[in-house]
PDB file of N, CA and C in Angstrom:
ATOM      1  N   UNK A   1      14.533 -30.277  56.899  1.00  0.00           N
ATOM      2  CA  UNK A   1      15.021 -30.012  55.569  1.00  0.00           C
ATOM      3  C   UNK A   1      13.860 -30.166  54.590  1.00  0.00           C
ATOM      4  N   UNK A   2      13.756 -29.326  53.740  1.00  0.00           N
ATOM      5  CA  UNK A   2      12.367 -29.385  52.765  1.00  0.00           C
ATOM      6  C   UNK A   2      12.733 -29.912  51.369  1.00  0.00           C
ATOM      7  N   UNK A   3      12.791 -30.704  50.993  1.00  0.00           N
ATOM      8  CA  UNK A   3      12.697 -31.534  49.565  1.00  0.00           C
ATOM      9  C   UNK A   3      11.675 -31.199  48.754  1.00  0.00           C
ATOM     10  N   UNK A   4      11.923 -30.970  47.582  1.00  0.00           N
ATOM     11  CA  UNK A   4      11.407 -30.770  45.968  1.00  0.00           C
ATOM     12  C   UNK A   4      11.382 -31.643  45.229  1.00  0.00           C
ATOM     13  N   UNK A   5      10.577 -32.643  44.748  1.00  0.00           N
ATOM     14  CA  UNK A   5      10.577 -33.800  43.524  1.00  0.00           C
ATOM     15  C   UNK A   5      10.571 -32.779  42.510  1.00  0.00           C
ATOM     16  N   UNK A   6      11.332 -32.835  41.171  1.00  0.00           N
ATOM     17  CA  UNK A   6      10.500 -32.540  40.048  1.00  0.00           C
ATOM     18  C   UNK A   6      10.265 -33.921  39.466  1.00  0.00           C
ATOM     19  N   UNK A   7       9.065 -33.347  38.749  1.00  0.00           N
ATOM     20  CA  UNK A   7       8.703 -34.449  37.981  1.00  0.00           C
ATOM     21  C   UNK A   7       8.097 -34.501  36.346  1.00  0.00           C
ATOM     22  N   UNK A   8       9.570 -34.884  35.372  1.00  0.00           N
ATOM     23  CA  UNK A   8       8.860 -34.344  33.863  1.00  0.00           C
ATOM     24  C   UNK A   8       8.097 -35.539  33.536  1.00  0.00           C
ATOM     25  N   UNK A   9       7.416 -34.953  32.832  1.00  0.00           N
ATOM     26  CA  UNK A   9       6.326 -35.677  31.871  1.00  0.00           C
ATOM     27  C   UNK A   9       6.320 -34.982  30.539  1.00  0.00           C
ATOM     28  N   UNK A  10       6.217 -36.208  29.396  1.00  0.00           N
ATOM     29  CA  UNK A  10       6.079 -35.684  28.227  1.00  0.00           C
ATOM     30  C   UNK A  10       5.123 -36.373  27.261  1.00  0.00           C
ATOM     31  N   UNK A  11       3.990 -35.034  26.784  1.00  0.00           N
ATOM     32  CA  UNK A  11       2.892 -35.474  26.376  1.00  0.00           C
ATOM     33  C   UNK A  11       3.100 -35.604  24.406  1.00  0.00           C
ATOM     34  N   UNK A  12       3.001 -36.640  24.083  1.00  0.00           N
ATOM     35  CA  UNK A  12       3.411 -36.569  22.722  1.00  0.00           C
ATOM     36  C   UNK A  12       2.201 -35.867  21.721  1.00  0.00           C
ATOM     37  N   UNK A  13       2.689 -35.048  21.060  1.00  0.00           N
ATOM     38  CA  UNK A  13       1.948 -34.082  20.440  1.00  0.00           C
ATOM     39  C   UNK A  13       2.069 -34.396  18.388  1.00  0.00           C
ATOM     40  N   UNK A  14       1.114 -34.774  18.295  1.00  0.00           N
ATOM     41  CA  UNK A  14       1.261 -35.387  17.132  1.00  0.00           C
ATOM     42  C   UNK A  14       3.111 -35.900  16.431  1.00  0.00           C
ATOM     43  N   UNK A  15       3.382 -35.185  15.895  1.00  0.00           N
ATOM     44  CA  UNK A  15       4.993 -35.955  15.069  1.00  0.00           C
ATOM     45  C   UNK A  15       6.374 -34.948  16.248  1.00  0.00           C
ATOM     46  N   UNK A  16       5.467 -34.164  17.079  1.00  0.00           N
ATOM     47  CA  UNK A  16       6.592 -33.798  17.802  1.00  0.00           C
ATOM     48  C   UNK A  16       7.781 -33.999  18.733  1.00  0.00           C
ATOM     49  N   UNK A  17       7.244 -35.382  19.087  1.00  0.00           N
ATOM     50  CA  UNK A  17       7.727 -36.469  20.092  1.00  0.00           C
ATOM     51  C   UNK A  17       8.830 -37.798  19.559  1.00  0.00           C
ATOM     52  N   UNK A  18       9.618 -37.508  19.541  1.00  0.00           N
ATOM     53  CA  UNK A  18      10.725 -38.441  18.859  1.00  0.00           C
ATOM     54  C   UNK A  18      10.334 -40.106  19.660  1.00  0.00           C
ATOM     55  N   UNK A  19      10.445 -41.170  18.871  1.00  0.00           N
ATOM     56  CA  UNK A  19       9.705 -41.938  19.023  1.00  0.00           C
ATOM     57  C   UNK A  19      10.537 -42.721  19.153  1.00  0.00           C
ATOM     58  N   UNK A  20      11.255 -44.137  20.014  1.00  0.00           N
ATOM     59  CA  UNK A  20      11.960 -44.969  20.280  1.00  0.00           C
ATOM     60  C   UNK A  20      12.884 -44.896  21.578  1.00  0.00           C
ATOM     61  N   UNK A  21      14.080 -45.228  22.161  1.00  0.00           N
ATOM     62  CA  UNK A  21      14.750 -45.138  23.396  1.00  0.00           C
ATOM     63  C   UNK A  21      15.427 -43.441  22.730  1.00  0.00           C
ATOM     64  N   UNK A  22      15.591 -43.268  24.018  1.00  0.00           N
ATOM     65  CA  UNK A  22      16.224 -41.565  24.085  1.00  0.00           C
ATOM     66  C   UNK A  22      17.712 -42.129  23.788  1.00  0.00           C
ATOM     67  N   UNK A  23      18.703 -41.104  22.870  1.00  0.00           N
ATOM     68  CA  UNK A  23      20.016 -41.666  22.788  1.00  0.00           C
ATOM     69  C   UNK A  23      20.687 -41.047  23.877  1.00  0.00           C
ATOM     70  N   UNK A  24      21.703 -41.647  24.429  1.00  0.00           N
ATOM     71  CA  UNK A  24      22.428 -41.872  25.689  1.00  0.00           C
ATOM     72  C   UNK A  24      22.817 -40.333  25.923  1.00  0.00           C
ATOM     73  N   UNK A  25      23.431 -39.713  24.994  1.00  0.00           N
ATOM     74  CA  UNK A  25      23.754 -38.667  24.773  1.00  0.00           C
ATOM     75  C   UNK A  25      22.565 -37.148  25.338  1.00  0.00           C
ATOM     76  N   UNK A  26      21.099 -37.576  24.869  1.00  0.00           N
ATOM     77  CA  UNK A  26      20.200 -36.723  25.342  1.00  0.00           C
ATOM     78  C   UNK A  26      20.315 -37.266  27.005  1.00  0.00           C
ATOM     79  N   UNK A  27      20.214 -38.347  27.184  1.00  0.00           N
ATOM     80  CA  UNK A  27      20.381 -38.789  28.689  1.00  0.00           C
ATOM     81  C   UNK A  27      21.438 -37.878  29.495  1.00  0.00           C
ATOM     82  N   UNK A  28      22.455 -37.616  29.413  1.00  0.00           N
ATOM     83  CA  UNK A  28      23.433 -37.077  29.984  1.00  0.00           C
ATOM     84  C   UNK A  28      23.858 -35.408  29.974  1.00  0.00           C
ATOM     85  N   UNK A  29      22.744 -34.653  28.913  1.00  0.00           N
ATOM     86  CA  UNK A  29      22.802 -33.578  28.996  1.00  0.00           C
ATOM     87  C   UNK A  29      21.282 -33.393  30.244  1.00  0.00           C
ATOM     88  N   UNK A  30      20.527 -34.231  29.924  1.00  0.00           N
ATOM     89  CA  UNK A  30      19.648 -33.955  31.040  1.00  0.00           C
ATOM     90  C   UNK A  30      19.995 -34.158  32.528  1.00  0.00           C
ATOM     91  N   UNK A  31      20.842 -35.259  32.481  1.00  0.00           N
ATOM     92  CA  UNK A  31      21.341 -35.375  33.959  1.00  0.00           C
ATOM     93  C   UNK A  31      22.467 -33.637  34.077  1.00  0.00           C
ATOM     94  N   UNK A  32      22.919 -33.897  33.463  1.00  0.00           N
ATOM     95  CA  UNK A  32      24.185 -32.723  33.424  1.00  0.00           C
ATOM     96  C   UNK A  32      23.199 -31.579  34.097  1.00  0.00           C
ATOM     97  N   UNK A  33      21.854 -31.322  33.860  1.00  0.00           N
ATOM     98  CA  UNK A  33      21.420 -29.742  33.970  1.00  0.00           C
ATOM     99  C   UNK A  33      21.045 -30.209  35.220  1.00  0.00           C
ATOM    100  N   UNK A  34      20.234 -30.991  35.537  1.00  0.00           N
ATOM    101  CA  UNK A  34      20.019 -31.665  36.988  1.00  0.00           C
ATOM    102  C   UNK A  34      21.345 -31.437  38.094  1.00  0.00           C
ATOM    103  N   UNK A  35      22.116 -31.982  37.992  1.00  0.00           N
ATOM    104  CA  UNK A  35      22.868 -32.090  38.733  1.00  0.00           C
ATOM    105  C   UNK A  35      23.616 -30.882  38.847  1.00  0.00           C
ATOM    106  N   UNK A  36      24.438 -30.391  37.801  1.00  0.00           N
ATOM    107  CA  UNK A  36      24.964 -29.649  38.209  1.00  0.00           C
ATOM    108  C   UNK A  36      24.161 -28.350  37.932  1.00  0.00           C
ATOM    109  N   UNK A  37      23.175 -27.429  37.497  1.00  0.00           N
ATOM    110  CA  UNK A  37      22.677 -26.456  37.477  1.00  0.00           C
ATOM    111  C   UNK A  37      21.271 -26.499  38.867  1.00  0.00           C
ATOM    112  N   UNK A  38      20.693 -27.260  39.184  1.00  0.00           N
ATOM    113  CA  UNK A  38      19.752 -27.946  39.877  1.00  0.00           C
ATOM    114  C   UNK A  38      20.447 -28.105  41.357  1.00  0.00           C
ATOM    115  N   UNK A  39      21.128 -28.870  41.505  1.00  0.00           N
ATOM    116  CA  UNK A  39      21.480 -29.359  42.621  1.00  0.00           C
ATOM    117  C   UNK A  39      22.624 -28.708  42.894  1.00  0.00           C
ATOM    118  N   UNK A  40      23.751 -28.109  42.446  1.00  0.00           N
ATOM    119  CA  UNK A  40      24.843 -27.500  42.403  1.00  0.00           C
ATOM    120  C   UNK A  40      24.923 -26.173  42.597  1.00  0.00           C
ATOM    121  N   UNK A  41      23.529 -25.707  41.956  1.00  0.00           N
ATOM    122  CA  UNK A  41      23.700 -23.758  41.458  1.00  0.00           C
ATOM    123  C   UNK A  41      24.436 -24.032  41.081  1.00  0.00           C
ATOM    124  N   UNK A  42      25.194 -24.402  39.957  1.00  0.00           N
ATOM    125  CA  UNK A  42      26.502 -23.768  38.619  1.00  0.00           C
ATOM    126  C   UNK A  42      25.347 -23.528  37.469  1.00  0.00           C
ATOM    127  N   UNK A  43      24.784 -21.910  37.750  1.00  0.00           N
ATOM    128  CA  UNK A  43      23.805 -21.773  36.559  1.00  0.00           C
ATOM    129  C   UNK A  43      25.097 -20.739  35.248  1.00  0.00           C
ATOM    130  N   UNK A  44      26.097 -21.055  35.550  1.00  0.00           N
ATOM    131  CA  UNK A  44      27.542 -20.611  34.501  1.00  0.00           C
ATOM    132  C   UNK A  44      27.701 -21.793  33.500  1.00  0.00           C
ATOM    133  N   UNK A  45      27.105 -22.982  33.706  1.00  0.00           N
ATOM    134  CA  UNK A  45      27.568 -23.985  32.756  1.00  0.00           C
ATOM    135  C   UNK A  45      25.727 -24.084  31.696  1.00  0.00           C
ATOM    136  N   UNK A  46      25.253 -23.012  32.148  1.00  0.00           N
ATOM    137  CA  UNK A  46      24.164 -22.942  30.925  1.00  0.00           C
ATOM    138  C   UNK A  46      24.199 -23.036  29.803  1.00  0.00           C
ATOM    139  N   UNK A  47      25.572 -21.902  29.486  1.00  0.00           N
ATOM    140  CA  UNK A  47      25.702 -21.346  28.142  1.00  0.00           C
ATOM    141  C   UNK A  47      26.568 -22.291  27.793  1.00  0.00           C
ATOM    142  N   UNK A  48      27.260 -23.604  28.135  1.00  0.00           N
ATOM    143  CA  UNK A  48      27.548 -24.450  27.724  1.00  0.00           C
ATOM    144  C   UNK A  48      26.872 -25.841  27.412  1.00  0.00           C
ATOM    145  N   UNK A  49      25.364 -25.930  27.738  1.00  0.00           N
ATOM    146  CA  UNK A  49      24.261 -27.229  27.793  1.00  0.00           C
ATOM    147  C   UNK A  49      23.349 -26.311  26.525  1.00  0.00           C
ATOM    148  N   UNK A  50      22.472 -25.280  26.917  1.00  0.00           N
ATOM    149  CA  UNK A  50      21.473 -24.992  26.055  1.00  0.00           C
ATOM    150  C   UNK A  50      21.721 -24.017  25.248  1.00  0.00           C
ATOM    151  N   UNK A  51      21.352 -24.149  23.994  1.00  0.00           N
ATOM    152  CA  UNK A  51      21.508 -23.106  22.612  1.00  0.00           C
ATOM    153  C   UNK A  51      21.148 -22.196  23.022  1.00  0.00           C
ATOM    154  N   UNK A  52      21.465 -20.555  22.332  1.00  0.00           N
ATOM    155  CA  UNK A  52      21.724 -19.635  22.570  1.00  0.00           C
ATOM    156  C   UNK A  52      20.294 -19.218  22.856  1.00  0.00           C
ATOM    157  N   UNK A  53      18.944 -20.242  21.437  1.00  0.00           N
ATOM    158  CA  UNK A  53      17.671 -19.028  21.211  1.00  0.00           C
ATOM    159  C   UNK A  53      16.887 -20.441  21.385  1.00  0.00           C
ATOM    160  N   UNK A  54      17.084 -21.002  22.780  1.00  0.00           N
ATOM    161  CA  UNK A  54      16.739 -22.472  23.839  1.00  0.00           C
ATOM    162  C   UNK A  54      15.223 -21.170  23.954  1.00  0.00           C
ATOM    163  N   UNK A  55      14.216 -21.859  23.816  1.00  0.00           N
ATOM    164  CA  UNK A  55      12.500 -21.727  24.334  1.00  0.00           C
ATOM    165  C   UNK A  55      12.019 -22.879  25.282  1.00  0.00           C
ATOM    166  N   UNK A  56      11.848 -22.457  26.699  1.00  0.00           N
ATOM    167  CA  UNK A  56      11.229 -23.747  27.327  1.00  0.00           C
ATOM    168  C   UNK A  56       9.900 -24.006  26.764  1.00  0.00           C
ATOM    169  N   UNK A  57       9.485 -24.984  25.906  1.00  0.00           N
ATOM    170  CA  UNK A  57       8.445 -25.592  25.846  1.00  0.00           C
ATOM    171  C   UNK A  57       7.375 -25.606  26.736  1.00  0.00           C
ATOM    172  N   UNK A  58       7.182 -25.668  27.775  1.00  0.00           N
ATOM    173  CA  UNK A  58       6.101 -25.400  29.106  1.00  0.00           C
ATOM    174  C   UNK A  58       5.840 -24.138  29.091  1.00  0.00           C
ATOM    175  N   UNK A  59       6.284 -23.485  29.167  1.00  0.00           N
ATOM    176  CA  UNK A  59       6.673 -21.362  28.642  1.00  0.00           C
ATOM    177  C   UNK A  59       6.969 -21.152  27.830  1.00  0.00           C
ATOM    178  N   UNK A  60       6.014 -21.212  26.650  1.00  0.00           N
ATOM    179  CA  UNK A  60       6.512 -20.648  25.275  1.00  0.00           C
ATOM    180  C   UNK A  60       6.954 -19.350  25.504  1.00  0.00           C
ATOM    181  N   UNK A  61       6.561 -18.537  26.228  1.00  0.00           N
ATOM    182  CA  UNK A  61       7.571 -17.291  26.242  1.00  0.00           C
ATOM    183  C   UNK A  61       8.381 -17.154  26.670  1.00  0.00           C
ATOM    184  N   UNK A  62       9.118 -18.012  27.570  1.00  0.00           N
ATOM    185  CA  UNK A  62      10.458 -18.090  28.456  1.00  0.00           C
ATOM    186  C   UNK A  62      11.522 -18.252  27.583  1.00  0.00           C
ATOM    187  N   UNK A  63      12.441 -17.701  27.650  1.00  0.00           N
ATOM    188  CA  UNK A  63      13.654 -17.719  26.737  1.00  0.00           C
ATOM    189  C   UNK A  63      14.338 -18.488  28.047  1.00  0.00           C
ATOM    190  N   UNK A  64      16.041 -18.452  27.436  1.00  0.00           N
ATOM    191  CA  UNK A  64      16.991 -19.032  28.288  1.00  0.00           C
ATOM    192  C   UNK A  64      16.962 -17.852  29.430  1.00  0.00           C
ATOM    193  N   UNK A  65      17.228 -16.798  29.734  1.00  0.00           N
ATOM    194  CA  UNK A  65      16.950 -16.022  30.863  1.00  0.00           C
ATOM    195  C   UNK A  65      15.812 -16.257  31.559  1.00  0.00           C
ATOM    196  N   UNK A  66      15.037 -16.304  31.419  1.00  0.00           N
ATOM    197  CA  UNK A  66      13.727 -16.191  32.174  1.00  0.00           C
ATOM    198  C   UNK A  66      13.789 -17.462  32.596  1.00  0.00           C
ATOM    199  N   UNK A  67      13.957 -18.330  32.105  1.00  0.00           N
ATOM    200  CA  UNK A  67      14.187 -19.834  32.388  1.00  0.00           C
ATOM    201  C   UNK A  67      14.839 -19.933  33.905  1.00  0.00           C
ATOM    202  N   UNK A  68      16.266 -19.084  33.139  1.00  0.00           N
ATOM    203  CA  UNK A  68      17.329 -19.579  34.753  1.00  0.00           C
ATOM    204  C   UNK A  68      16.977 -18.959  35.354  1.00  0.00           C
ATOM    205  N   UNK A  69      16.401 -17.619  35.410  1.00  0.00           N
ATOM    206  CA  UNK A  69      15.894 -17.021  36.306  1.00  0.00           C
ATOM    207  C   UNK A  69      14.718 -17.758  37.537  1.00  0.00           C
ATOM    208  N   UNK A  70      13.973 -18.326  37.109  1.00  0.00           N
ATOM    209  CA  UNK A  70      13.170 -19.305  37.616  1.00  0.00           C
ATOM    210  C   UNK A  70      13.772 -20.026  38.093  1.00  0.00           C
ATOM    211  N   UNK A  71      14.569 -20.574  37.537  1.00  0.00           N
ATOM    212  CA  UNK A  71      15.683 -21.856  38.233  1.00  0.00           C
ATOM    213  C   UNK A  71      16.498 -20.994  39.543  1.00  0.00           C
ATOM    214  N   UNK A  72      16.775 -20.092  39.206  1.00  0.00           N
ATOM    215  CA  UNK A  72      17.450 -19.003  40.357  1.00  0.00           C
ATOM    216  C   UNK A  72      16.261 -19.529  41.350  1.00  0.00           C
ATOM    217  N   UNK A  73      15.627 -18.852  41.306  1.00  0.00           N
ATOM    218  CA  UNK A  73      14.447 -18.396  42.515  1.00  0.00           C
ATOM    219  C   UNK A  73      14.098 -19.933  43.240  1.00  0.00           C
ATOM    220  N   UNK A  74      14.094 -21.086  42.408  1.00  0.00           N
ATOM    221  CA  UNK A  74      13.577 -22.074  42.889  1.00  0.00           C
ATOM    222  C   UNK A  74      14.980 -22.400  44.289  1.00  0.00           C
ATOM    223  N   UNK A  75      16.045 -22.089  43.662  1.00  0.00           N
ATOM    224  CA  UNK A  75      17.329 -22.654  44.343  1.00  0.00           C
ATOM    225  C   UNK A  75      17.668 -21.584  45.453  1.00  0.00           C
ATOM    226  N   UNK A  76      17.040 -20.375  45.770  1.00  0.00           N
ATOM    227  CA  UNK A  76      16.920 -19.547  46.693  1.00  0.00           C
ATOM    228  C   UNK A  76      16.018 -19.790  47.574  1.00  0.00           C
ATOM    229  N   UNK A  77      14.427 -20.451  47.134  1.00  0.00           N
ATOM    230  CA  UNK A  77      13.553 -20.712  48.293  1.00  0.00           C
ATOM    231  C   UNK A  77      13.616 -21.858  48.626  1.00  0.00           C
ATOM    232  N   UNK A  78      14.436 -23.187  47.901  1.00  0.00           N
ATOM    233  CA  UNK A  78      14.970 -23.913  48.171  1.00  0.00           C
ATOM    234  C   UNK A  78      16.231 -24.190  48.423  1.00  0.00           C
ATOM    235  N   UNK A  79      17.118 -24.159  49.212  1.00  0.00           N
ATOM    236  CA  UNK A  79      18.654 -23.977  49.022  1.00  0.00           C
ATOM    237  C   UNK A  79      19.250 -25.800  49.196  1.00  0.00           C
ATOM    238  N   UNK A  80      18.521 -26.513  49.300  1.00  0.00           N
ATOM    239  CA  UNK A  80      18.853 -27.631  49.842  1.00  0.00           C
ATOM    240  C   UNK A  80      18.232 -28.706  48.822  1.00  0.00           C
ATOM    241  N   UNK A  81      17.812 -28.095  48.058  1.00  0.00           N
ATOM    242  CA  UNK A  81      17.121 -28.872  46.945  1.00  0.00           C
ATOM    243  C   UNK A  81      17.814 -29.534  45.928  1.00  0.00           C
ATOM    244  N   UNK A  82      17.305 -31.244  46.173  1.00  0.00           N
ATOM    245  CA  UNK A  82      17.792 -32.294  45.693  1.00  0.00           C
ATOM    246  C   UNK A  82      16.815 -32.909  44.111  1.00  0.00           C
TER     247      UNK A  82
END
């Protein structure tokens, strides 16, 4: 069976980086995409986690399509990915 870590990191960029504990609330939409879009394939509960005109930050040109799309492909050459 072939396993995938991801692993975020976040580099604080002058005032862009919100500064103190993350509120519980950001906690649980991040688990939410993990688990169930990530580990689940339910890439249908997108349009219910990320805003409509969502830009991945790592890909400034990636919109929300191109995004899941990537996320597609990862969960196709990985199907078992935790």
């Amino acid at each position: 069976m072939k396993k995938l870590i991801f692993l975020l990191v976040a580099l604080p960029l002058g005032n862009a980086a919100p500064t103190g504990p993350v509120p519980e609330k950001n906690k649980a939409v991040a688990r939410r995409v993990f688990d169930e879009i990530f580990n689940q394939g339910r890439f249908q509960v997108t349009n219910e986690i990320y805003a409509p005109d969502f830009v991945n930050g790592l890909r400034t040109s990636a919109g929300l399509k191109e995004d899941q799309d990537a996320a597609k492909g990862w969960r196709d050459a990985f199907p078992d990915m935790k």
